[in-house]
Protein backbone atom coordinates (compact mmCIF):
# COMPACT_ATOMS: atom_id res chain seq x y z
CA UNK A 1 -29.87 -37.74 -91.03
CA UNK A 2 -33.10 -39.10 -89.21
CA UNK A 3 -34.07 -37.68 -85.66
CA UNK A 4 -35.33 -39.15 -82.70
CA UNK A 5 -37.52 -37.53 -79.89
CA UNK A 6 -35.49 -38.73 -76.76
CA UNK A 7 -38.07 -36.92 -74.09
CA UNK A 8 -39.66 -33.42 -74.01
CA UNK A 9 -38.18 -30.81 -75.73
CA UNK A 10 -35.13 -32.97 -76.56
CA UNK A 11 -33.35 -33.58 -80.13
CA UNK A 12 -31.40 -36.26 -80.64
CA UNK A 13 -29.38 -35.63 -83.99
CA UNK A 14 -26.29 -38.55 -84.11
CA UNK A 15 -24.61 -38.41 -81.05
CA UNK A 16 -25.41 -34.47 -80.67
CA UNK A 17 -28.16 -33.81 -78.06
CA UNK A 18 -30.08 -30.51 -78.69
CA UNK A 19 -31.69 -28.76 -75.80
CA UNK A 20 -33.64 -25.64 -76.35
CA UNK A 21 -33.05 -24.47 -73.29
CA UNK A 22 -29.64 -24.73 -72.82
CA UNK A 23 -28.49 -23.53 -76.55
CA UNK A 24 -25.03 -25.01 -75.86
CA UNK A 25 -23.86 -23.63 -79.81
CA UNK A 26 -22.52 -20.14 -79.37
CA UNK A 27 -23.58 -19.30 -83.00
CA UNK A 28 -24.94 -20.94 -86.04
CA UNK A 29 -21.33 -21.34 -87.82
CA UNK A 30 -20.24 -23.46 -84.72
CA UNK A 31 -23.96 -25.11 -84.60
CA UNK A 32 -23.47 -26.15 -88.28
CA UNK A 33 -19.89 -26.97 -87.71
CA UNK A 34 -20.86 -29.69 -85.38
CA UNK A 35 -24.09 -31.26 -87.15
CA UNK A 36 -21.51 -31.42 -89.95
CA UNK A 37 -19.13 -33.50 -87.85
CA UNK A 38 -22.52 -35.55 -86.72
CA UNK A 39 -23.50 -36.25 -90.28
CA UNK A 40 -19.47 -37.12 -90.96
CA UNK A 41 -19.63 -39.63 -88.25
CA UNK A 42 -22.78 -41.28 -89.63
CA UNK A 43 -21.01 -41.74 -93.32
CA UNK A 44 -17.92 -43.54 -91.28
CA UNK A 45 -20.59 -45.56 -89.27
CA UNK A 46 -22.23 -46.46 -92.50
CA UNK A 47 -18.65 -47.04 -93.90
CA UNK A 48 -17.47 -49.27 -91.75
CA UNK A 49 -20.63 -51.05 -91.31
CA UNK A 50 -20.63 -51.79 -94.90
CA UNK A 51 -19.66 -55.90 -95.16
CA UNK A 52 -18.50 -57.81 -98.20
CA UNK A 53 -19.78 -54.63 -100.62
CA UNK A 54 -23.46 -54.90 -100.20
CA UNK A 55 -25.64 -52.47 -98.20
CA UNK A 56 -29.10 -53.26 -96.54
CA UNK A 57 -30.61 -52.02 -99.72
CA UNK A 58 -29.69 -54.78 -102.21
CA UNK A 59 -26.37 -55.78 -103.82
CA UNK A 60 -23.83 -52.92 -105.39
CA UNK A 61 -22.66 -54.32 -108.56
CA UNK A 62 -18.92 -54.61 -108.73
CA UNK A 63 -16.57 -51.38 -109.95
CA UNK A 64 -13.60 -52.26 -112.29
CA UNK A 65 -10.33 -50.65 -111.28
CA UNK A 66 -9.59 -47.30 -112.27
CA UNK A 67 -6.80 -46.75 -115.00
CA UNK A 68 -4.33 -44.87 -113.07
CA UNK A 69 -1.18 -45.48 -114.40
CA UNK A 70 0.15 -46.12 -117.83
CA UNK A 71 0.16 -49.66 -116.92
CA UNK A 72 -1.85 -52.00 -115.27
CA UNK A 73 -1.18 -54.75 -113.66
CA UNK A 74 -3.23 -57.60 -111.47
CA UNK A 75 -1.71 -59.95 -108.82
CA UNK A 76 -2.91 -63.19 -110.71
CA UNK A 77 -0.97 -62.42 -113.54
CA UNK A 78 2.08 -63.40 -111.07
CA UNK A 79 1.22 -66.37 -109.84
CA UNK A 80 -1.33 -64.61 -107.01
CA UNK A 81 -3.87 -66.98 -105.63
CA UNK A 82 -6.65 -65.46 -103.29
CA UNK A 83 -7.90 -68.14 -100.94
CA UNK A 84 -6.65 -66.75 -97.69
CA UNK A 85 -4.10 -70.14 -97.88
CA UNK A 86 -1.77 -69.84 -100.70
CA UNK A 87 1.28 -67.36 -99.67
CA UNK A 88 0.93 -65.00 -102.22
CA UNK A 89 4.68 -62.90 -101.28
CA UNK A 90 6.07 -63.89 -104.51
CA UNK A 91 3.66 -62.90 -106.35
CA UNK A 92 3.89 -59.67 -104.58
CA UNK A 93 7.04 -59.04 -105.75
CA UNK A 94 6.92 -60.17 -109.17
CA UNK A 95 4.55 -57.65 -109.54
CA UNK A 96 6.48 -54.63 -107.60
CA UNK A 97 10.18 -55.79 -109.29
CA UNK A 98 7.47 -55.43 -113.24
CA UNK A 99 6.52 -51.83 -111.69
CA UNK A 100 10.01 -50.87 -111.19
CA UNK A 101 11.10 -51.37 -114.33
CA UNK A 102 8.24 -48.40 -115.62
CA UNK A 103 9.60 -45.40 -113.40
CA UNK A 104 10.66 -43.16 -116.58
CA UNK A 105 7.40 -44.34 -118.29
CA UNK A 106 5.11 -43.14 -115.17
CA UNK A 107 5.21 -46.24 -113.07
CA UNK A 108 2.71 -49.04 -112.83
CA UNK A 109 -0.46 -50.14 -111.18
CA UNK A 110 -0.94 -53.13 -109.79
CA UNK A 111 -4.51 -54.64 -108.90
CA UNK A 112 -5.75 -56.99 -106.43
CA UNK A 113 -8.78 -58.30 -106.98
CA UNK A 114 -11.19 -59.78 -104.49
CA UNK A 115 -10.38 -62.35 -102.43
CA UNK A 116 -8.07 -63.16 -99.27
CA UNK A 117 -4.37 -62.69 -100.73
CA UNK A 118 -2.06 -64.13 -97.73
CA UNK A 119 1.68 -62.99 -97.82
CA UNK A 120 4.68 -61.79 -95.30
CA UNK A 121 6.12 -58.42 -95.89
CA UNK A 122 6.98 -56.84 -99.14
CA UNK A 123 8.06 -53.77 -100.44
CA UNK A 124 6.71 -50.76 -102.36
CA UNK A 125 8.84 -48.52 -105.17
CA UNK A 126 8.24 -45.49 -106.72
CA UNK A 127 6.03 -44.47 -109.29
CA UNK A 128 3.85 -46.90 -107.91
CA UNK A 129 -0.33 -47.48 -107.14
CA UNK A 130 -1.67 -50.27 -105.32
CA UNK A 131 -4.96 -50.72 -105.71
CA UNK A 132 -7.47 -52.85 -103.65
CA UNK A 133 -10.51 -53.64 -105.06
CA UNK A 134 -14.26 -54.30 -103.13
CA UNK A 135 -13.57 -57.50 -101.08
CA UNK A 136 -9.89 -57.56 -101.52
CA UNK A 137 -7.61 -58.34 -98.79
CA UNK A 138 -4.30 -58.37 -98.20
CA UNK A 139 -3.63 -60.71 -95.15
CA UNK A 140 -0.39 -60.45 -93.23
CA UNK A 141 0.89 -64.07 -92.21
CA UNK A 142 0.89 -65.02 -88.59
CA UNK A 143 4.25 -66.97 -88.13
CA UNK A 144 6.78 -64.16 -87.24
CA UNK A 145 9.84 -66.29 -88.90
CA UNK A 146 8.64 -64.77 -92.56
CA UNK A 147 8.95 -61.59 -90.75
CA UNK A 148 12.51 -59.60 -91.75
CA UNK A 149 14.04 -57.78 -89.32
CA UNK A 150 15.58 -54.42 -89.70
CA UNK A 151 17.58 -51.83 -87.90
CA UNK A 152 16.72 -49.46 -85.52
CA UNK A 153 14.92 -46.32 -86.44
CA UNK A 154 18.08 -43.92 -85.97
CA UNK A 155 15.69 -40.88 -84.24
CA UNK A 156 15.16 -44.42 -82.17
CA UNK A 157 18.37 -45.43 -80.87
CA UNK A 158 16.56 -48.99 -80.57
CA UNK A 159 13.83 -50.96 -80.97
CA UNK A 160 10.96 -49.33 -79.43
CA UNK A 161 10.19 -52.31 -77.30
CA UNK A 162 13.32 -54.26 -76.94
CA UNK A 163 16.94 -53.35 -78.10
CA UNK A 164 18.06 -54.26 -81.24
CA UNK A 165 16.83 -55.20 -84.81
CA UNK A 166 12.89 -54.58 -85.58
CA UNK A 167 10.45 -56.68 -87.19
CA UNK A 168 9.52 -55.11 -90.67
CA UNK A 169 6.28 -53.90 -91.47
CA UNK A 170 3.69 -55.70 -93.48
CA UNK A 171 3.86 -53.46 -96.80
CA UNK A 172 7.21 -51.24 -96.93
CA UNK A 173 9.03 -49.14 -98.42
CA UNK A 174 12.13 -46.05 -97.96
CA UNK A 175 13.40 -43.81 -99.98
CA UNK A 176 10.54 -43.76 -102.41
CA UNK A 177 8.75 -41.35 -104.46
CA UNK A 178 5.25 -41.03 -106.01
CA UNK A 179 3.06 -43.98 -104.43
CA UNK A 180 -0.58 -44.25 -103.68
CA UNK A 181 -2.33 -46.97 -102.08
CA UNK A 182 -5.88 -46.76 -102.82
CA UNK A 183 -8.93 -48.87 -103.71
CA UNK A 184 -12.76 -49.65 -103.56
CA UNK A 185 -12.50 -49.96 -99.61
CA UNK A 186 -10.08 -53.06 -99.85
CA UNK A 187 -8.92 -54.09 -96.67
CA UNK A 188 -5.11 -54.96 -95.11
CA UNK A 189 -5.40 -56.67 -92.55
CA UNK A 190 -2.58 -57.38 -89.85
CA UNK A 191 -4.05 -60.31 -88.16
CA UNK A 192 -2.23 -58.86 -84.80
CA UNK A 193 -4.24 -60.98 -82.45
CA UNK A 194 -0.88 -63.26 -82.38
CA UNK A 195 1.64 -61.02 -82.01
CA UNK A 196 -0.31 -59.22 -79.11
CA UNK A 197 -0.22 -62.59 -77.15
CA UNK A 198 3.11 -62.97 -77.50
CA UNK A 199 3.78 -59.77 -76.52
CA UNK A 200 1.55 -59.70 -72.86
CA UNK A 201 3.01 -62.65 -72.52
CA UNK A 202 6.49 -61.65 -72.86
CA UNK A 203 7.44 -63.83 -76.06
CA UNK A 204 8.95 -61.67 -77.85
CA UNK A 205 12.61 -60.77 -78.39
CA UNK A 206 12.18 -58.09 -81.37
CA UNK A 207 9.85 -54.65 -81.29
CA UNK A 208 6.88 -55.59 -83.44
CA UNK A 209 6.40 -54.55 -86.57
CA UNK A 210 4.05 -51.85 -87.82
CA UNK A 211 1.21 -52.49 -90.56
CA UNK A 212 2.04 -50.39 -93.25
CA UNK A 213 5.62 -48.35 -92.87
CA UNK A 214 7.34 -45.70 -95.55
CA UNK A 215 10.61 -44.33 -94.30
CA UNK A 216 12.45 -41.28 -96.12
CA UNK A 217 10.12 -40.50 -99.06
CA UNK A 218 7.86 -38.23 -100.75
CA UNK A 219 4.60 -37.33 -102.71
CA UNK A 220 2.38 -40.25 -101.11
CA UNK A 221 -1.09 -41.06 -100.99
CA UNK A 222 -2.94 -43.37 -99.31
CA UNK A 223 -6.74 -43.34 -99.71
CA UNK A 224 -9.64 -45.27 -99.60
CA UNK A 225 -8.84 -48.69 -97.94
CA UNK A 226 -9.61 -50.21 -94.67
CA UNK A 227 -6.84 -50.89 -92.45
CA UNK A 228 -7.14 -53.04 -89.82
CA UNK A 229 -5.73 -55.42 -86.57
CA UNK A 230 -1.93 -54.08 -87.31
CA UNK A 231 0.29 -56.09 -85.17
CA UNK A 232 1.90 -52.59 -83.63
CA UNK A 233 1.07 -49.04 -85.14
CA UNK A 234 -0.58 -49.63 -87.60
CA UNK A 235 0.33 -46.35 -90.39
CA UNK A 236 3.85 -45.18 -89.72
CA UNK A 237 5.40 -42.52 -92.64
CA UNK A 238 9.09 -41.62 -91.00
CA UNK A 239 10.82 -38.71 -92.08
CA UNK A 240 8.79 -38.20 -95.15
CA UNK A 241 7.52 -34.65 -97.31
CA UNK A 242 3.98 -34.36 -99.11
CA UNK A 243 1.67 -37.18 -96.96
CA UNK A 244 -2.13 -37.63 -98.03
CA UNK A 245 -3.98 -39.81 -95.74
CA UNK A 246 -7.79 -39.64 -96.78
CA UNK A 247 -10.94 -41.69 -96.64
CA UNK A 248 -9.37 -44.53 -94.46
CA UNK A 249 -10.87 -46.21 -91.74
CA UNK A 250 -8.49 -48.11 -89.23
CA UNK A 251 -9.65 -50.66 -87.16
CA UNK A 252 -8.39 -52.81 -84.05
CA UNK A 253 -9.89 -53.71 -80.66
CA UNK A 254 -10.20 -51.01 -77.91
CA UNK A 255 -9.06 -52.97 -75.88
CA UNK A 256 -6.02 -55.81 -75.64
CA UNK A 257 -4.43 -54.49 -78.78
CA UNK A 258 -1.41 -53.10 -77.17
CA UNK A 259 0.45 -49.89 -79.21
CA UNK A 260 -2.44 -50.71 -82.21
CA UNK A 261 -1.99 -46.73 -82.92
CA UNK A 262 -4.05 -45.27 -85.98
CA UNK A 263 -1.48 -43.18 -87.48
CA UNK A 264 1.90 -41.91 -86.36
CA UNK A 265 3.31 -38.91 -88.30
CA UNK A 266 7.19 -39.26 -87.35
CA UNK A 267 9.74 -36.43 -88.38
CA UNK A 268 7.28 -35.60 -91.42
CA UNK A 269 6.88 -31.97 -92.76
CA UNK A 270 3.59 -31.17 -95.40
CA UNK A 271 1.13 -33.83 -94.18
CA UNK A 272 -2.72 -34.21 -94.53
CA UNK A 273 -5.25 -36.36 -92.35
CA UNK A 274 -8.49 -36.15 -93.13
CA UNK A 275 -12.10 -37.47 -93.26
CA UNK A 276 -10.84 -40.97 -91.52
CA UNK A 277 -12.36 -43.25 -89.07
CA UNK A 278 -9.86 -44.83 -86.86
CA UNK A 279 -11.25 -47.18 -83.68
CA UNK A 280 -7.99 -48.86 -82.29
CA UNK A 281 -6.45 -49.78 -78.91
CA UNK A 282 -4.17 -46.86 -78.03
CA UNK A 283 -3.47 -43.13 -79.67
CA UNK A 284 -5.96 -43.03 -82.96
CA UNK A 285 -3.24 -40.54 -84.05
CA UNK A 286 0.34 -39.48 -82.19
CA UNK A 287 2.49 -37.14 -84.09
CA UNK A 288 6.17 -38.14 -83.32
CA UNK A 289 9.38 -36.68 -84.10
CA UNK A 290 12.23 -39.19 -82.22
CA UNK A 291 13.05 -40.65 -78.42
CA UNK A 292 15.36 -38.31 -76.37
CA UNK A 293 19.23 -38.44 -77.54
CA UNK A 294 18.57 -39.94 -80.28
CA UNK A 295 15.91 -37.53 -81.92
CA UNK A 296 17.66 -34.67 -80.40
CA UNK A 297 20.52 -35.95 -82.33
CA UNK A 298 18.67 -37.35 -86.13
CA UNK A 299 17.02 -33.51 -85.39
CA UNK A 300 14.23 -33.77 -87.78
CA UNK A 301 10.85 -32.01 -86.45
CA UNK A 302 6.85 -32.89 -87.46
CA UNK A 303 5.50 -29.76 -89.10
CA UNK A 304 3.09 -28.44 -91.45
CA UNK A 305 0.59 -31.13 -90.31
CA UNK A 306 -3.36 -31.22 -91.04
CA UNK A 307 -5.44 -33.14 -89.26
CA UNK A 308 -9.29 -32.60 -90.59
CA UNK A 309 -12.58 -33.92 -90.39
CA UNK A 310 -11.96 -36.89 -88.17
CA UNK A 311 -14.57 -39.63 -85.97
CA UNK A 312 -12.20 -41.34 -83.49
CA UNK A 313 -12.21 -43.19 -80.83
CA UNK A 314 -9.57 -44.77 -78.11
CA UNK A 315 -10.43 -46.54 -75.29
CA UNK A 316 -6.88 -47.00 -73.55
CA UNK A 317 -5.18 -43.85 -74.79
CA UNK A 318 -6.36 -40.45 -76.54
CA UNK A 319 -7.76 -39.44 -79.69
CA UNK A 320 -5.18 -37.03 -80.98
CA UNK A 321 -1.76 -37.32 -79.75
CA UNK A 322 1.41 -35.16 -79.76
CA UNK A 323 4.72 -37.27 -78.32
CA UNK A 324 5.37 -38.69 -76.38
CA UNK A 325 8.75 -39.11 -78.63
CA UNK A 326 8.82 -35.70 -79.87
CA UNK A 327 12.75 -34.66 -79.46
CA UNK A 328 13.15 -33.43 -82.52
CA UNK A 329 10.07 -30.99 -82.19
CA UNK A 330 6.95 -30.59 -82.94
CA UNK A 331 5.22 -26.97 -84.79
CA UNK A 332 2.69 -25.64 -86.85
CA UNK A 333 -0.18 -28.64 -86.22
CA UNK A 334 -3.88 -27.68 -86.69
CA UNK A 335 -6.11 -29.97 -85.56
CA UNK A 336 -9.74 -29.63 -86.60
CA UNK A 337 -13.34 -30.76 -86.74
CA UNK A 338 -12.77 -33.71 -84.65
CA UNK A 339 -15.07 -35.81 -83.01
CA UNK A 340 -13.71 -38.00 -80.34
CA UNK A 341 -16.37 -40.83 -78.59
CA UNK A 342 -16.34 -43.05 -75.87
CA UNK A 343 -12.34 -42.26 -75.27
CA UNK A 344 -9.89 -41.99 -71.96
CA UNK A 345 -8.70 -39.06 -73.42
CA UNK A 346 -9.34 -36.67 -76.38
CA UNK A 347 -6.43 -34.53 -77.28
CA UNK A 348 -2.95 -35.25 -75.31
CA UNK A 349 0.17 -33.30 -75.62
CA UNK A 350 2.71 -35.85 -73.96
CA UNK A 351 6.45 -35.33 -72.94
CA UNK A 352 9.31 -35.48 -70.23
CA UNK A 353 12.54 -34.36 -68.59
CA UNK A 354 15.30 -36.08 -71.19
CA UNK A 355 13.06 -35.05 -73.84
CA UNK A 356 14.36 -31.73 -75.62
CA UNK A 357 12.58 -30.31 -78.31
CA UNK A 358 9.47 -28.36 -78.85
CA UNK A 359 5.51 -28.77 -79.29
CA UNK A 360 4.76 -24.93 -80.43
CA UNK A 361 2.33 -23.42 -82.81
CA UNK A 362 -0.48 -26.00 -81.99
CA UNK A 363 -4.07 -24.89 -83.30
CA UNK A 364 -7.11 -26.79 -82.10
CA UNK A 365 -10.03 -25.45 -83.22
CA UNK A 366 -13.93 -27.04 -83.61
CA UNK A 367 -13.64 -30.16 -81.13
CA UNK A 368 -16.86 -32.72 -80.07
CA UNK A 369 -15.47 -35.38 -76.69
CA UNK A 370 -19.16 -37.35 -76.26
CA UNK A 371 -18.31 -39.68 -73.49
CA UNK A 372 -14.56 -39.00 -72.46
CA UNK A 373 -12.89 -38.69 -68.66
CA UNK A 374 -10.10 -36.67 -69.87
CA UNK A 375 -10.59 -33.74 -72.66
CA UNK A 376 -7.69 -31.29 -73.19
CA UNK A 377 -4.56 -33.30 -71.38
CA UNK A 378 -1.08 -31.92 -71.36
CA UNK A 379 1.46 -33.68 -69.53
CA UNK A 380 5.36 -33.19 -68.54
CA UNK A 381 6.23 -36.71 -67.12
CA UNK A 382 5.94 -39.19 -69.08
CA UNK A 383 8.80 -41.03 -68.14
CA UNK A 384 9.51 -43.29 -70.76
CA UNK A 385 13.25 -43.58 -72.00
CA UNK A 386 15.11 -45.68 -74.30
CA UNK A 387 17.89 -46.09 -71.48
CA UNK A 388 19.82 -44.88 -69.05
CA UNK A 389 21.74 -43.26 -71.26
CA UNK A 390 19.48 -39.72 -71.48
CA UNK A 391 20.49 -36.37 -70.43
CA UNK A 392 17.78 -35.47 -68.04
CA UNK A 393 18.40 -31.85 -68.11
CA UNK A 394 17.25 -31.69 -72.42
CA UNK A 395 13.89 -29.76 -71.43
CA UNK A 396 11.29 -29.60 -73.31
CA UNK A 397 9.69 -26.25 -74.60
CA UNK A 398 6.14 -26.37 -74.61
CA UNK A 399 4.34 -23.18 -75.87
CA UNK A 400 1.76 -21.21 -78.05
CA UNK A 401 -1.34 -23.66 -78.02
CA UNK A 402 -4.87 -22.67 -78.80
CA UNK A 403 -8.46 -24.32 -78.31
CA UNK A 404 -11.25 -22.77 -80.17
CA UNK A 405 -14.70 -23.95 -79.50
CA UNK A 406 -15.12 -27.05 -77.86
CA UNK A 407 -18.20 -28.62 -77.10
CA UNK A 408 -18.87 -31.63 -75.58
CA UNK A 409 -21.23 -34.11 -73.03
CA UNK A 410 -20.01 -36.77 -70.62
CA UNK A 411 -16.83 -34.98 -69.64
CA UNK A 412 -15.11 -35.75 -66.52
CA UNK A 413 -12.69 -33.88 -66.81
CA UNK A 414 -12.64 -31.06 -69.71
CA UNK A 415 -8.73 -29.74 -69.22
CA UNK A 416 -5.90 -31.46 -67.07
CA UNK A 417 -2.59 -29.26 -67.67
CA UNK A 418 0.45 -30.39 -65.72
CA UNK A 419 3.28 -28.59 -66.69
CA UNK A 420 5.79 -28.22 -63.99
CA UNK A 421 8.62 -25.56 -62.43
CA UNK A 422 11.05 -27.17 -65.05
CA UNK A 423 8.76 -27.39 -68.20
CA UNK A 424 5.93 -24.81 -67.42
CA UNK A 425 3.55 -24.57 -70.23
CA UNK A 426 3.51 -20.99 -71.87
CA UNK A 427 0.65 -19.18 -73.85
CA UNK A 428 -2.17 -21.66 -73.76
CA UNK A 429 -5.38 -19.96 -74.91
CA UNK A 430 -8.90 -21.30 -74.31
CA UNK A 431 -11.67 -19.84 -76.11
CA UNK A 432 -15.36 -20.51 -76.83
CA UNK A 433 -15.64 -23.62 -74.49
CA UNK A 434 -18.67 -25.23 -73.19
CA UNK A 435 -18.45 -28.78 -72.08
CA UNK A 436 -21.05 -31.01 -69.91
CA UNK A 437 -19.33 -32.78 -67.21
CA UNK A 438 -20.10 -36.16 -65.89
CA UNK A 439 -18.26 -35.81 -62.22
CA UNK A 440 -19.79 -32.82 -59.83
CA UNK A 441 -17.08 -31.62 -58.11
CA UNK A 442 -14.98 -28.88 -57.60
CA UNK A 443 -11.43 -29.30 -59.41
CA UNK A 444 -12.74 -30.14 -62.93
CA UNK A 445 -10.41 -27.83 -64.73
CA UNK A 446 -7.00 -28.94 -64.03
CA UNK A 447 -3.91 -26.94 -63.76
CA UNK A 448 -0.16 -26.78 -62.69
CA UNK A 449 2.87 -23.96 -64.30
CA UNK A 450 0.80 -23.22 -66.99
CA UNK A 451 0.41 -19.22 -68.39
CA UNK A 452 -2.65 -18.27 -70.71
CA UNK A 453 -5.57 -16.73 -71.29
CA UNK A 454 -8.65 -17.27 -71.85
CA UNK A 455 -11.30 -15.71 -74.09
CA UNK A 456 -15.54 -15.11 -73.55
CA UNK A 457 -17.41 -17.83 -72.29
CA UNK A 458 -15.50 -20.97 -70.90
CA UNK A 459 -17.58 -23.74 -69.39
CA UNK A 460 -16.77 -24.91 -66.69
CA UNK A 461 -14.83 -22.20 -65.49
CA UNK A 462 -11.17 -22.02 -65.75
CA UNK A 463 -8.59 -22.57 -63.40
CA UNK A 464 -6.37 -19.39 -62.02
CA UNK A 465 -3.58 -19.23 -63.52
CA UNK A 466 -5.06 -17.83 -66.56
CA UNK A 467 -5.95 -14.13 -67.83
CA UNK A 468 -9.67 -14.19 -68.36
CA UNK A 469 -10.59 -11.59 -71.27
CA UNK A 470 -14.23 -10.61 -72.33
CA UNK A 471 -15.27 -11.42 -76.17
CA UNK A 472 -14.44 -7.76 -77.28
CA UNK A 473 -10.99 -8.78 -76.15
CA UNK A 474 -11.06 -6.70 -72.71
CA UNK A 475 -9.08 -7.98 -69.73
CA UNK A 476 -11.34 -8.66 -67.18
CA UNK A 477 -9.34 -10.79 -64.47
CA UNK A 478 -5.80 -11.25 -64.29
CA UNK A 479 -4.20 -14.70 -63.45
CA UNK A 480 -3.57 -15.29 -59.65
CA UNK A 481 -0.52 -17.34 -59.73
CA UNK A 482 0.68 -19.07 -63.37
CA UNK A 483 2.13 -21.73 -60.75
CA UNK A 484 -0.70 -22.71 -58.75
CA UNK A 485 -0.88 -26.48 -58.93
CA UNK A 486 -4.34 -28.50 -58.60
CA UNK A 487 -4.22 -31.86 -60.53
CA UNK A 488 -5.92 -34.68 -58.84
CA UNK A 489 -5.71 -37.70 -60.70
CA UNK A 490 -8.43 -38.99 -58.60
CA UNK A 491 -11.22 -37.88 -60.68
């Protein structure tokens, strides 16, 4: 990666500023930790940067499709015509209703080949790949009429925007086992811009309809594509076992792209994120697990969740999310190597009164916010509900969460934690955190009913209500009050 003088004595390495004097690395593992991140965000930029297959350099010749099923299928041989005009949905399912027919002979691949396939929803089955190749596109039709609608979510109760049915997703599929959905860096696109009109402007009488949605399943893959403009979240898996998610970049406006999340782990157990780039116009990723009652109720928690070697950014919302529908609990995350730029927030842990559940066993650990107001965020009101119809008194229990090493420029405020004499926030641990800060005044570190501690060298310095221990692990200052209260959403 090329540097840049940027004034005397100054190193300007990606989006990582170096100053000798100020040696804001605590040792050369974290120092290498975060010019790894730096050179990570450079492949995404030069990832997503990449148009129509070609770099500045010249022309890459085209790569056949891998062979990876026993058979192999491609989207013209059903009638599939790639001119962004032709609705290509029955070719779609030619193709899946062939691949269905080869589950006890390992399944079936079908191929689409460049060009601009246009098509409403369809659905997935098992034992299947779908495979985009260089300048492929799947384009979702605009007109919401081809658009099924389905029932509620049960963890759900509803539709998450209005009650009642729910527009399907673009690709789908439940109660599936062994897909992928890979490529060359083919592209889905949602073609949202539509469907978020109608919905500022009040037009529609159904929740929107994610991009790409797999309910009650296992053992899937999806690698290597672009996704982009969904008209709602854009990656859902619900209550599903053994997730990859890796090499994907997900795209939408930062802003005016309402609920445009990156990816929304929902009531799934053994998931892994990693080495994305997701840009969109809410949470990049919110791990969800139901809306009061009714995930109280369906009971099934998020857990076992990796999320790794991520460059994200959200403009409206946070980088890493956990809730706010998290009823049926949340444990055992770890977030790490994450670079979050030009954000409102970077990680949020977001809940309410009504809620129930759990968010426990959270590990954050080697965390980059360049230009965010809000870093660490954990918040107990969130008062969104499906209805009246929620039992105020289902607390959430928030507990056992712990930063390690956090660096970061541009900060205006590095931690806001507001739990509250109903949910107080229990064990929180800070250590190894040195953040610049863009706003010079007092109250930068944010607190209310939260009990921790925190570990060595914390910049800037903690609020009260934590135990402050040396780095041989000595107690050096005990908390004042685990209830003192100073959030000022001012700053």
């Amino acid at each position: 990666m090329a540097e840049k003088n940027s004034g005397p004595g100054i190193t300007t390495l990606g989006w990582i500023q170096l100053h000798p004097k100020t040696a804001p690395f605590a040792s050369h593992r974290t120092l290498f930790a975060f010019l790894w991140v730096a050179a990570l965000a450079s492949v995404f930029a030069w990832q997503r940067n990449t148009i129509s297959g070609f770099l500045a350099l010249g022309g890459v010749p085209a790569r056949l499709p891998p062979r990876l099923r026993p058979v192999v299928f491609c989207l013209t041989e059903f009638g599939g015509v790639g001119d962004g005009v032709t609705l290509n949905t029955e070719a779609f399912e030619r193709a899946v209703g062939a691949i269905s027919e080869l589950g006890n002979k390992g399944g079936g691949q079908l191929n689409v080949p460049p060009g601009r396939w246009l098509t409403a929803p369809f659905n997935l089955t098992s034992h299947m790949t779908l495979f985009l190749a260089r300048d492929s596109v799947i384009l979702a039709i605009q007109d919401e009429k081809y658009w099924p609608l389905m029932p509620a979510l049960p963890s759900y109760g509803y539709g998450r925007e209005h009650p009642g049915p729910r527009y399907s997703s673009l690709i789908h599929g439940q109660n599936l086992r062994d897909v992928v959905i890979t490529g060359h860096n083919g592209t889905i696109n949602g073609q949202g811009q539509t469907w978020w009109t109608k919905y500022r402007q009040k037009l529609l009488n159904h929740t929107r309809g994610p991009l790409v949605q797999i309910l009650w399943s296992s053992n899937i893959v999806i690698s290597n594509i672009t996704l982009r403009d969904s008209p709602f979240w854009t990656l859902h898996p619900y209550d599903c076992q053994n997730v990859t998610v890796k090499n994907v970049t997900i795209l939408a406006p930062v802003s005016h792209a309402p609920n445009t999340d990156g990816i929304d782990p929902d009531s799934c157990e053994d998931m892994l994120i990693e080495d994305c780039y997701i840009s969109v116009g809410d949470d990049a990723i919110a791990i969800k697990s139901g809306w009061d009652q009714y995930g109280i109720a369906y009971g099934r928690p998020s857990r076992n969740i990796v999320i790794r070697n991520l460059v994200v950014r959200s403009n409206v919302s946070a980088g890493i999310s956990i809730g706010s529908e998290m009823s049926g609990g949340v444990s055992n995350v770890l977030v790490e190597n994450i670079l979050v730029w030009e954000s409102r927030r970077a990680m949020r842990i977001k809940t309410a009164p009504g809620r129930g559940g759990y968010v426990r066993q959270i590990t954050y650990r080697n965390l980059m916010f360049r230009n965010v107001r809000v870093g660490v965020v954990i918040k107990t009101d969130y008062n969104q509900h499906p209805g009246a119809g929620y039992d105020p008194t289902a607390l959430p229990i928030l507990r056992d969460i712990s930063f390690t090493t956090i660096r970061g420029q541009g900060v205006r405020v590095p931690v806001r934690i507001q739990g509250s004499e109903k949910i107080p926030v229990r064990n929180v641990t800070f250590q190894d955190m040195k953040v610049g800060i863009s706003y010079k005044k007092k109250h930068i570190f944010q607190c209310a009913f939260v009990q921790g501690q925190v570990i060595g060298t914390i910049v800037p310095a903690p609020c009260d209500n934590f135990d402050q221990y040396n780095e041989q692990g000595q107690l050096v200052k005990h908390a004042a009050s685990q209830n003192v209260t100073d959030i000022d959403y001012e700053i």
